[in-house]
N, C-alpha and C. Protein backbone atom coordinates (compact mmCIF):
# COMPACT_ATOMS: atom_id res chain seq x y z
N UNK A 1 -106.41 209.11 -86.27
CA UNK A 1 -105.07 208.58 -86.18
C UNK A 1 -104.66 208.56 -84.71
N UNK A 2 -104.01 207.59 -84.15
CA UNK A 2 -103.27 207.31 -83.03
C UNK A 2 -102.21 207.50 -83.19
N UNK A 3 -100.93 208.27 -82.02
CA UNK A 3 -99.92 208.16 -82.06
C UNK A 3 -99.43 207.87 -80.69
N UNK A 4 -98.52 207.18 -80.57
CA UNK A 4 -97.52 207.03 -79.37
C UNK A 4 -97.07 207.95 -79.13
N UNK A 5 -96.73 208.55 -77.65
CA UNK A 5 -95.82 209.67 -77.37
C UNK A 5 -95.24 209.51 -76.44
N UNK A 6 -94.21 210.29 -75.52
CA UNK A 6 -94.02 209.60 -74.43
C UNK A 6 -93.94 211.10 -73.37
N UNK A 7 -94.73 212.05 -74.23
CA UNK A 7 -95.13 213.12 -73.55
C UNK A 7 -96.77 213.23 -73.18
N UNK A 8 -96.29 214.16 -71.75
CA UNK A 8 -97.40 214.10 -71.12
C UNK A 8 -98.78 214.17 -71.28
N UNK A 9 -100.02 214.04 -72.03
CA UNK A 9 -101.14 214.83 -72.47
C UNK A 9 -101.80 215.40 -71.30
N UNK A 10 -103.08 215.65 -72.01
CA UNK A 10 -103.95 216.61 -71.17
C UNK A 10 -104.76 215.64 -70.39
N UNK A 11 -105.46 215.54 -69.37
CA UNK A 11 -106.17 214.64 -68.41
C UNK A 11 -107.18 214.09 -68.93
N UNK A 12 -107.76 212.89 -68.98
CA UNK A 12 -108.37 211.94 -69.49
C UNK A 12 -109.80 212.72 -68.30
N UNK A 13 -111.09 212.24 -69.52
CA UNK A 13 -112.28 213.02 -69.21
C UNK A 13 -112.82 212.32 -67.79
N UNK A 14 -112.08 211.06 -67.47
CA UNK A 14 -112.27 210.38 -66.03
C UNK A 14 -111.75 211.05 -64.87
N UNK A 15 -110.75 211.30 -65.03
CA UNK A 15 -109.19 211.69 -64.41
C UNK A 15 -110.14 213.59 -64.41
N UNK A 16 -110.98 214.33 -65.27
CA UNK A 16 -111.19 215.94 -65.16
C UNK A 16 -112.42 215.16 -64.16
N UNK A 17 -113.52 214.65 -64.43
CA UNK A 17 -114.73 214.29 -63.36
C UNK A 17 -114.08 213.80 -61.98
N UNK A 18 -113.03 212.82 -61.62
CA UNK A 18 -112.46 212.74 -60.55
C UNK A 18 -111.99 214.18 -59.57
N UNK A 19 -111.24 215.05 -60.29
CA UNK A 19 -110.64 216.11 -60.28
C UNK A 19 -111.68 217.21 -59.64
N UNK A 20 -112.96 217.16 -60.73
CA UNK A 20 -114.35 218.20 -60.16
C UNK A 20 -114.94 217.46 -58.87
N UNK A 21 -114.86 216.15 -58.52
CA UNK A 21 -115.53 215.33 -58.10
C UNK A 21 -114.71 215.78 -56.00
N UNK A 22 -113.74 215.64 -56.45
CA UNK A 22 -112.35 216.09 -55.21
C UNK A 22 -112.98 217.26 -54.86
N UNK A 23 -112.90 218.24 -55.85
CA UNK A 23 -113.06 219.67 -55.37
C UNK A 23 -114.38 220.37 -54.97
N UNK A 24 -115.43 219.36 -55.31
CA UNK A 24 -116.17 220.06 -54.72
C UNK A 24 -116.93 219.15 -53.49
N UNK A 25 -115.77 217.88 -53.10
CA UNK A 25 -115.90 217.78 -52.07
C UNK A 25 -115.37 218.35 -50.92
N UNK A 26 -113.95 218.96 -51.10
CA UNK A 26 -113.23 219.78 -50.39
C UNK A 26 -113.98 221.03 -49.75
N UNK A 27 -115.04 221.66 -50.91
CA UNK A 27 -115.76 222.61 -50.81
C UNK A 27 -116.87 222.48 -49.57
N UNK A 28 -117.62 221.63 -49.87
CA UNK A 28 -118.74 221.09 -49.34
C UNK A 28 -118.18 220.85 -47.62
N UNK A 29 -116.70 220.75 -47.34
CA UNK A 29 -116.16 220.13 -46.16
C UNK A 29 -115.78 221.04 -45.78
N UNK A 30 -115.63 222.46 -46.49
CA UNK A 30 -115.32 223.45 -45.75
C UNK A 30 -116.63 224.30 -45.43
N UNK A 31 -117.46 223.84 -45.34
CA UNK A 31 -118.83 224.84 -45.63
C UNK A 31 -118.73 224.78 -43.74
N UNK A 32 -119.11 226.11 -43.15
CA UNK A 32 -119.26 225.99 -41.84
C UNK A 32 -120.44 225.11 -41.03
N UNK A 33 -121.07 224.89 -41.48
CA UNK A 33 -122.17 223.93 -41.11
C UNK A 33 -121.91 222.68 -41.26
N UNK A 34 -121.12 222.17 -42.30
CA UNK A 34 -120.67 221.18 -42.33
C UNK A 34 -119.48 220.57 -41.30
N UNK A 35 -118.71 221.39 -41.48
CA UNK A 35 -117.59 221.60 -40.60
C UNK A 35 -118.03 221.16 -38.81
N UNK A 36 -118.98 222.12 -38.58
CA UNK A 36 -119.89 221.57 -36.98
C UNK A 36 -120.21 220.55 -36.86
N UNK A 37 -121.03 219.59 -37.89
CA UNK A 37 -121.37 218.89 -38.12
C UNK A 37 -120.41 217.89 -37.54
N UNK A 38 -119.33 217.68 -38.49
CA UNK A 38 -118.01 216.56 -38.04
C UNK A 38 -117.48 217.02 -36.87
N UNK A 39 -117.60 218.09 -36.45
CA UNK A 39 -116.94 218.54 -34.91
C UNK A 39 -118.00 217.81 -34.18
N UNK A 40 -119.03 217.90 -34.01
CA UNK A 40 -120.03 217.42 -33.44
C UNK A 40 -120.39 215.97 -32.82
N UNK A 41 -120.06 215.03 -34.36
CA UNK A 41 -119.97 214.14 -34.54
C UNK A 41 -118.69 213.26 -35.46
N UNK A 42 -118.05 212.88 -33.81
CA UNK A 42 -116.77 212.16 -34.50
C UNK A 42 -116.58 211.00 -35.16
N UNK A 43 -116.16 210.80 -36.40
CA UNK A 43 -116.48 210.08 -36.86
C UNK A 43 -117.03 210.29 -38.53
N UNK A 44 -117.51 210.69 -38.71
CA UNK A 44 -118.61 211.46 -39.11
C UNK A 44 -117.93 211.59 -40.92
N UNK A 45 -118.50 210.87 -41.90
CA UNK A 45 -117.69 210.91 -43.26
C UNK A 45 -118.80 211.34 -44.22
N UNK A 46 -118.21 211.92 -45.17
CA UNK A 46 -119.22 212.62 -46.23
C UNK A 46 -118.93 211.25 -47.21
N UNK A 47 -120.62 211.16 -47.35
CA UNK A 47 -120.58 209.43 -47.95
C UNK A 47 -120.74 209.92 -49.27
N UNK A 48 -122.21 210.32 -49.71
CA UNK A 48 -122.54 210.91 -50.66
C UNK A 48 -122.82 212.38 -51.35
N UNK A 49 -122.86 212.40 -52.75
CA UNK A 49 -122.86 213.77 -52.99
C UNK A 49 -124.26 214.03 -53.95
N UNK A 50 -125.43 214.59 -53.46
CA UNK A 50 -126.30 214.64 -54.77
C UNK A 50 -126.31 215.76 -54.99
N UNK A 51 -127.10 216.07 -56.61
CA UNK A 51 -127.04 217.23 -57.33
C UNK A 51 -128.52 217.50 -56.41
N UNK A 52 -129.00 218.92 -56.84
CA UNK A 52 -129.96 219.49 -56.02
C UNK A 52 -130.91 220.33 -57.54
């Protein structure tokens, strides 16, 4: 069943992967090596993210 509401729900499973997707880029940008990295080189953008 569907219902209309015009209250808020819980985050759409796009909107939670976006969300993980942010944060563990934030992470990755605070890593000190990384961090040198863009000091180093200005300019310098985190393009991609692979799993390991």
């Amino acid at each position: 069943m569907i219902a209309i509401s015009d209250e808020i729900g819980h985050p759409t499973l796009k909107e939670k992967a976006e969300s993980l997707r942010e944060e563990r880029r934030n992470t990755i940008l605070q890593a000190p090596l990384v961090k040198m990295m863009v000091e180093a080189f200005p300019g310098t953008t985190l393009v991609q993210i692979e799993d390991v």
